[in-house]
Protein backbone atom coordinates (compact mmCIF):
# COMPACT_ATOMS: atom_id res chain seq x y z
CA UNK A 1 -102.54 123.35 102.59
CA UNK A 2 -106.01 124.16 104.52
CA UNK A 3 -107.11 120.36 104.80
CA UNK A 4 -109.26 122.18 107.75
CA UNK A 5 -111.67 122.91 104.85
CA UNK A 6 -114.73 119.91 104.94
CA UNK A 7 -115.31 118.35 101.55
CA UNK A 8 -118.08 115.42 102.64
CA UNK A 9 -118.81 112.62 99.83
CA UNK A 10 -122.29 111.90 99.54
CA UNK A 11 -123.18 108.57 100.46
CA UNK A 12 -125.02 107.37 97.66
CA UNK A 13 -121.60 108.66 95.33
CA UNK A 14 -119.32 106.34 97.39
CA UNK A 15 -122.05 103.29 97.47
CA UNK A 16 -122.26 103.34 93.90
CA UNK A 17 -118.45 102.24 94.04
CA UNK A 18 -119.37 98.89 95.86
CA UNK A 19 -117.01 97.15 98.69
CA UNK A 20 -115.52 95.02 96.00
CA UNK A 21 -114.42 97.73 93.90
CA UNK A 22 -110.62 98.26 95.59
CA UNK A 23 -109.08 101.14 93.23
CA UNK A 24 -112.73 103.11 93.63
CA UNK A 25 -112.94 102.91 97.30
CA UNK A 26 -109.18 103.95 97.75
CA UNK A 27 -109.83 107.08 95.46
CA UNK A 28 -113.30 107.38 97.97
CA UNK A 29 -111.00 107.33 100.73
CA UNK A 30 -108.54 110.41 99.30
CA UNK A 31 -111.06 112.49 97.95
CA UNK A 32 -111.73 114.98 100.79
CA UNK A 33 -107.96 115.55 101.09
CA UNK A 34 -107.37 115.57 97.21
CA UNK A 35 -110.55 118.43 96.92
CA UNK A 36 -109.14 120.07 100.12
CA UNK A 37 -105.46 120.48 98.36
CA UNK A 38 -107.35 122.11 95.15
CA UNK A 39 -109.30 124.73 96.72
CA UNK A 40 -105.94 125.38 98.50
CA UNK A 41 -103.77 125.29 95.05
CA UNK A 42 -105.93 126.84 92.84
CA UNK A 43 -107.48 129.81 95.70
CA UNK A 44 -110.63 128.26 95.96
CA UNK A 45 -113.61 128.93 98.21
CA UNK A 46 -116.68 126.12 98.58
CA UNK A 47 -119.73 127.51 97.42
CA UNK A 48 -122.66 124.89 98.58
CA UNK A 49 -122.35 121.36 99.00
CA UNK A 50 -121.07 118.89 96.39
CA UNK A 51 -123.14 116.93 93.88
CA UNK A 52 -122.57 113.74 91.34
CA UNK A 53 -123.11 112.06 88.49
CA UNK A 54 -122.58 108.25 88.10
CA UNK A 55 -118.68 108.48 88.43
CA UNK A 56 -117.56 112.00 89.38
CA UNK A 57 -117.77 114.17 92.41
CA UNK A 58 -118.57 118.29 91.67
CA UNK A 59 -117.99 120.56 93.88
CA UNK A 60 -119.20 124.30 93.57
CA UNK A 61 -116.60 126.77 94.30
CA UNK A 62 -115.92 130.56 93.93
CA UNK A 63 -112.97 131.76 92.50
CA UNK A 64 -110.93 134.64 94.01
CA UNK A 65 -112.02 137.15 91.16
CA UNK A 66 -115.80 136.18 92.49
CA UNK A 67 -116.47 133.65 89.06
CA UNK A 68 -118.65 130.94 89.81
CA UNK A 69 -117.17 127.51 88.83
CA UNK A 70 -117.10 124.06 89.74
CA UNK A 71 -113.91 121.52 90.33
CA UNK A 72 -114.85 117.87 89.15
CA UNK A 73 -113.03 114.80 90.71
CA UNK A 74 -113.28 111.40 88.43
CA UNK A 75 -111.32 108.52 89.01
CA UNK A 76 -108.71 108.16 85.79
CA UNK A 77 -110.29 106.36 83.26
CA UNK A 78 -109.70 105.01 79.92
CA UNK A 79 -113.19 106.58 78.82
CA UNK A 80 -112.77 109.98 80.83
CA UNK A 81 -108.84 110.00 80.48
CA UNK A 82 -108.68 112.37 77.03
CA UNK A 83 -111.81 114.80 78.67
CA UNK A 84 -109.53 117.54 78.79
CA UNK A 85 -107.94 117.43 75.98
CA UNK A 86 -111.23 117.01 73.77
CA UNK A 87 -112.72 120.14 75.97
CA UNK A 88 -109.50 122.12 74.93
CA UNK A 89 -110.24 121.77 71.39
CA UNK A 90 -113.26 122.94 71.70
CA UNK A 91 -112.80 125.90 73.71
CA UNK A 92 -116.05 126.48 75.05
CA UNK A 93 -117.74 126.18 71.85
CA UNK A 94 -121.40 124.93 72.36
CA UNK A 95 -119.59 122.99 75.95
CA UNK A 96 -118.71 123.60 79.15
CA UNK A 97 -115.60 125.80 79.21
CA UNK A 98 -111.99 124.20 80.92
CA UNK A 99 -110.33 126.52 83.10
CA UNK A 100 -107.83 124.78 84.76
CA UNK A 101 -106.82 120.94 84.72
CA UNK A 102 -104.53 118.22 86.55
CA UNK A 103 -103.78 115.40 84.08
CA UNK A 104 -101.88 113.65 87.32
CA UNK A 105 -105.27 113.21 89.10
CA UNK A 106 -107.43 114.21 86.29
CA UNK A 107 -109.19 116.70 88.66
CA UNK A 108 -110.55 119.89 86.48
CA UNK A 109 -111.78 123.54 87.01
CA UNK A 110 -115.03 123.88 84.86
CA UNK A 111 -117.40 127.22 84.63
CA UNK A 112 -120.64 127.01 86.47
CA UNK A 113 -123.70 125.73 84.77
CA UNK A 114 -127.12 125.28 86.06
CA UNK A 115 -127.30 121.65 87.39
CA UNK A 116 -131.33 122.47 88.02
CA UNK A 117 -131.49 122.50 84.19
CA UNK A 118 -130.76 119.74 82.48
CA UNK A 119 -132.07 119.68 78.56
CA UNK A 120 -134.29 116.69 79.99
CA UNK A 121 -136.28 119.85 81.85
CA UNK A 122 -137.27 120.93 78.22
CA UNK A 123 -141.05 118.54 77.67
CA UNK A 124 -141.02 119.27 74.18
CA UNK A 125 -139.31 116.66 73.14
CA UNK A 126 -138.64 117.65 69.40
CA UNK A 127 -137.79 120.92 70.90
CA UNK A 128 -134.87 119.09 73.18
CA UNK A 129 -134.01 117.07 70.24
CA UNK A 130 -133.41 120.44 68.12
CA UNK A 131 -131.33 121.64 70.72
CA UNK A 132 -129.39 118.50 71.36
CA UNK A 133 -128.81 118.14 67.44
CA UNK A 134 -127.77 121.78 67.07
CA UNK A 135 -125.30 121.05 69.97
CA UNK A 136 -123.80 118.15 68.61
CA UNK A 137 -123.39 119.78 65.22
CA UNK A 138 -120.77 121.97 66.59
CA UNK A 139 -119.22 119.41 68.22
CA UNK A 140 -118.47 117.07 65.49
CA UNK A 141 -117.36 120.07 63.16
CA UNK A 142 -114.35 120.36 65.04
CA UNK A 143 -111.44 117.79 64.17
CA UNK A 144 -110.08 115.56 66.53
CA UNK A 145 -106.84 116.29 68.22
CA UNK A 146 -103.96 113.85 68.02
CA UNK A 147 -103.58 111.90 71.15
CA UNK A 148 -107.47 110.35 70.82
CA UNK A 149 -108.72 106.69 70.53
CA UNK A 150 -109.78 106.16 67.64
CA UNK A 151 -113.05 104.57 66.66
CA UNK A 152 -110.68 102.27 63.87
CA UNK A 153 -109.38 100.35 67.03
CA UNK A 154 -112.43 100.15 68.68
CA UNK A 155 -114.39 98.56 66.06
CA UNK A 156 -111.83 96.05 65.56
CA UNK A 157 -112.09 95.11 68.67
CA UNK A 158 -115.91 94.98 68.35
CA UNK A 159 -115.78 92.62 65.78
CA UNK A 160 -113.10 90.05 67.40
CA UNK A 161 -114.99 89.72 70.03
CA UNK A 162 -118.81 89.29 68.32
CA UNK A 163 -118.24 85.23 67.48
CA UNK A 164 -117.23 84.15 71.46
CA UNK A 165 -120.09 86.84 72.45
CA UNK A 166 -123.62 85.95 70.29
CA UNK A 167 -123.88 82.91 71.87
CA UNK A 168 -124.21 84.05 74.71
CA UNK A 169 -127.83 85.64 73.83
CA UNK A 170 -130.89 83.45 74.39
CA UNK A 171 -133.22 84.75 71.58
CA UNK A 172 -132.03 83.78 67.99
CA UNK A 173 -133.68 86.96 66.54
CA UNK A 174 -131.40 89.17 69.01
CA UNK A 175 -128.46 86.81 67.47
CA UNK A 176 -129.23 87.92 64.20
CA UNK A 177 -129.70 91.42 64.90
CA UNK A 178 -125.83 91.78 66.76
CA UNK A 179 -124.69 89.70 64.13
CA UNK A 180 -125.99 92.35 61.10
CA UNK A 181 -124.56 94.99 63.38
CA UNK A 182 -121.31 93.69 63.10
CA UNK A 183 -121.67 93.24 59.27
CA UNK A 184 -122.85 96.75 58.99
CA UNK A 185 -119.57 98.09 61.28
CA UNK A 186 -117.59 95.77 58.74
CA UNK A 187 -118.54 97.48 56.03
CA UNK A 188 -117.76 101.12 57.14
CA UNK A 189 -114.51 99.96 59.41
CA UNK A 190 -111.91 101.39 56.81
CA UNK A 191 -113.37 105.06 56.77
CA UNK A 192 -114.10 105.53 60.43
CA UNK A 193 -113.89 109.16 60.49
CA UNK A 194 -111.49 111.99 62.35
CA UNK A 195 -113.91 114.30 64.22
CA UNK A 196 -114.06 115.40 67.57
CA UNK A 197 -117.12 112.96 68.95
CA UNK A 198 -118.42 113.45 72.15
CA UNK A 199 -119.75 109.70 72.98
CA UNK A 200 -122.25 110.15 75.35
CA UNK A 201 -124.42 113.25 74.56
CA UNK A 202 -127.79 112.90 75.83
CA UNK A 203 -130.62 115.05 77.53
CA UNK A 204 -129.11 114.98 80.80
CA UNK A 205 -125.14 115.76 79.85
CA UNK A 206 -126.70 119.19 78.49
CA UNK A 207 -127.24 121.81 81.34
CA UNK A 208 -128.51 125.36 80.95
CA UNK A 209 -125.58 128.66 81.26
CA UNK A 210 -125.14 131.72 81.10
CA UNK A 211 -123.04 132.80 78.48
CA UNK A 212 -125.47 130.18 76.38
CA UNK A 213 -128.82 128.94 76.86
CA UNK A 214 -127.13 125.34 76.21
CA UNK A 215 -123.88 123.68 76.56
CA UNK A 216 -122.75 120.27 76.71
CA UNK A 217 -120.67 118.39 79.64
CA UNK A 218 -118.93 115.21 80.41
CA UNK A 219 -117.45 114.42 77.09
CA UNK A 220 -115.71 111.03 76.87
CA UNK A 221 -113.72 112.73 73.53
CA UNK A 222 -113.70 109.82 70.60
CA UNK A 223 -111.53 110.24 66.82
CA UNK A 224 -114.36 109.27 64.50
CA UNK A 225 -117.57 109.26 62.63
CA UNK A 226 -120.37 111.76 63.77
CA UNK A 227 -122.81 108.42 63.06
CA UNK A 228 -121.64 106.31 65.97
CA UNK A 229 -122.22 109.66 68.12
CA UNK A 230 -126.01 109.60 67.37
CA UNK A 231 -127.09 106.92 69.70
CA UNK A 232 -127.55 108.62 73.05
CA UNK A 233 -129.61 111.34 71.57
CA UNK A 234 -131.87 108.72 69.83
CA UNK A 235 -132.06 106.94 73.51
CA UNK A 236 -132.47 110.04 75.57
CA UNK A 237 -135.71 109.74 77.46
CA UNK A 238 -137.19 106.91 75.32
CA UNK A 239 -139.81 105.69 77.54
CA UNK A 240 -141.19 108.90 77.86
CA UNK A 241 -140.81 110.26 73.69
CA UNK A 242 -142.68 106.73 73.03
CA UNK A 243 -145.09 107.06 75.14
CA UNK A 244 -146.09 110.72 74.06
CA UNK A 245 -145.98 109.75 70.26
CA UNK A 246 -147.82 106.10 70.58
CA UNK A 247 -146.29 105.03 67.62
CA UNK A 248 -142.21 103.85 68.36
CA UNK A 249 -141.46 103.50 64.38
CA UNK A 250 -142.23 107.22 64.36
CA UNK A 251 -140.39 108.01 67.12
CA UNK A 252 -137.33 106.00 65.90
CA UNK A 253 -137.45 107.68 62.32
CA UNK A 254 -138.45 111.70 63.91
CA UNK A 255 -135.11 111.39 65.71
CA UNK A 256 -132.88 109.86 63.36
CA UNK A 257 -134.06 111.66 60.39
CA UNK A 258 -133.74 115.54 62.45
CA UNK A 259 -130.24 114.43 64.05
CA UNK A 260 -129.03 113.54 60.56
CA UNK A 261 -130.53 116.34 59.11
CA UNK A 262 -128.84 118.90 61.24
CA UNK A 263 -125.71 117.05 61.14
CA UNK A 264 -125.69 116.79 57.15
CA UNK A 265 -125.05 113.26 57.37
CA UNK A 266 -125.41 110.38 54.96
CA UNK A 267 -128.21 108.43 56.54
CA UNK A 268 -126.98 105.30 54.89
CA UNK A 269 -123.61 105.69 56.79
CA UNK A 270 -125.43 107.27 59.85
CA UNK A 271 -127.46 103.84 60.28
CA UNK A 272 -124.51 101.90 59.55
CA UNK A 273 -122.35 103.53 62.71
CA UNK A 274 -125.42 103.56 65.01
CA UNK A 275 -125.94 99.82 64.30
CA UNK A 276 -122.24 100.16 65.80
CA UNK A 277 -123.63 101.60 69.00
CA UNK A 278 -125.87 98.90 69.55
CA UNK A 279 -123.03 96.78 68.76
CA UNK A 280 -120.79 97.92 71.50
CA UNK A 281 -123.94 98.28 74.06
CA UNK A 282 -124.55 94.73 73.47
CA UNK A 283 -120.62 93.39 73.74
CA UNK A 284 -121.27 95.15 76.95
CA UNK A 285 -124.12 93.59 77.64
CA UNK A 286 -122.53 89.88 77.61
CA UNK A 287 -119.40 90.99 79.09
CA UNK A 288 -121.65 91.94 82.35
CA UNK A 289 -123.47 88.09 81.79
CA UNK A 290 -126.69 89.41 80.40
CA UNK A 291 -128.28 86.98 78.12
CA UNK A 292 -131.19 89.21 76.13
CA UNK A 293 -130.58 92.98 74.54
CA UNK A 294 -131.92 95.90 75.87
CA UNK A 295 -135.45 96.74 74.24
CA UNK A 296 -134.72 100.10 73.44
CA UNK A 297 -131.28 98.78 71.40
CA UNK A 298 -134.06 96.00 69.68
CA UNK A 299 -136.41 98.42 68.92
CA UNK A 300 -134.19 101.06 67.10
CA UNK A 301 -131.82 98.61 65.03
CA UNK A 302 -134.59 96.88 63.72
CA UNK A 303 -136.33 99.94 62.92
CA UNK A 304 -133.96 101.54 61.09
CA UNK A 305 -133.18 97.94 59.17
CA UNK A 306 -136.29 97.69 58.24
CA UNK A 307 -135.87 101.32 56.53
CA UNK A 308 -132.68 100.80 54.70
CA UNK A 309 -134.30 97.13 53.25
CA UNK A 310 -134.57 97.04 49.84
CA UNK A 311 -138.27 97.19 48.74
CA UNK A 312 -139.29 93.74 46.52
């Protein structure tokens, strides 16, 4: 093994792990010498120095046919742990192509997109939103592979745990709103859907390529509806989209109506699964001991409430 070979982590990648965090900094503490055995095993030469996201280390590499790539280290999670096996389904199809994977340490071999270029580079927002949309179209038309979670089990467990969690929130009118989420995830919990969801698709988990202008990373690969996948496009550079439109009802509404659109989804059903997002975000919320929603998670359930009201 050439363990000669330098693989530094960046210092703001291992802070983000924090001293208490035991498991995290014990993976820190491997990682040169787990990349160093990869680019030994899989005839791998470095190819600049390595960059990161919030939990993963990537490391550019050249492979010994001259193909760009990249090898990505995460620690094993129960979010990240099925990201092969949802990028194997969909085989490069409108996402970042798998070509080679350790389930032991989870580390993978992934073509080489252009990190410079996240969809977030595009200003346009209704232009980035088109693309996003289009992306996640493909996505969802694929079926999910056996071997997923399943968004069944995790709504379940969204709604045991709403009656120890709302009291946590300060604001009655935030109460309510996690409360009608839960109702509206009750409703839908016995068709939850069997595609191939991606979870987290937002501006910045889309990069510019080669063989495509667009493709989509980082999947955390869910069995379900292609509703309860909506949410981090419709929070993907809020500030910014509200700012530029002035009005946030509009900006609520553009989004949801052009992701449904493209997706051919029953808005009805689509608001009902989203309202599921904002369910889990806030569970997540109280589990971390904040006491008031996020604004951007206020802002869009109410809006799109407010649409599916009956009119008097």
């Amino acid at each position: 093994m050439n363990t000669s070979i330098p693989v530094a982590v960046p210092d703001a990648f291992a802070a983000s792990y924090g001293e208490d965090n035991v498991s995290g900094r014990a993976w820190l503490a491997e990682l040169p010498h787990l990349a160093a055995g990869f680019l030994d095993r899989w005839t791998l030469r470095p190819d600049g120095p390595a960059g990161h996201g919030m939990a993963s280390l990537v490391l550019p590499v050249i492979r010994t046919d001259g193909t760009p790539a990249v090898l990505k280290f995460q620690q094993i999670s129960e979010d990240n742990a099925a990201a092969a096996l949802g990028l194997r389904a969909w085989n490069g199809n409108g996402v970042v192509r798998l070509l080679d994977h350790d389930p032991d340490t989870g580390t993978m071999l992934l073509e080489r997109l252009d990190e410079a270029r996240p969809l977030s580079s595009v200003t346009d927002d209704g232009a980035a939103m088109q693309i996003l949309a289009e992306l996640m179209a493909r996505l969802v038309a694929v079926p999910a592979p056996p071997g997923l979670r399943q968004l069944a089990d995790i709504a379940a467990a969204m709604l045991d745990q709403v009656p120890r969690a709302v009291p946590a929130l300060r604001d009655p009118a935030e109460q309510r709103l996690v409360r009608t989420c839960a109702s509206a995830v009750a409703e839908l919990i016995g068709e939850p859907g069997d595609r191939l969801l991606h979870w987290d698709l937002h501006y910045d988990n889309v990069l510019a390529g080669q063989r495509e202008p667009w493709l989509a990373i980082d999947p955390e690969p869910l069995a379900g509806d292609p509703g309860f996948d909506l949410w981090p496009a419709l929070d993907s550079r809020w500030e910014e989209a509200v700012v530029a439109t002035g009005d946030v009802t509009r900006t609520v509404l553009r989004r949801f109506d052009l992701l449904t659109e493209v997706l051919g989804l029953d808005r009805q059903r689509a608001t009902g699964w989203t309202l599921g997002r904002i369910l889990q975000n806030a569970l997540w919320d109280i589990e971390d001991g904040k006491t008031t929603l996020e604004p951007a998670q206020v802002v869009l359930g109410t809006t799109l409430l407010r649409r599916q009201a009956p009119t008097p």
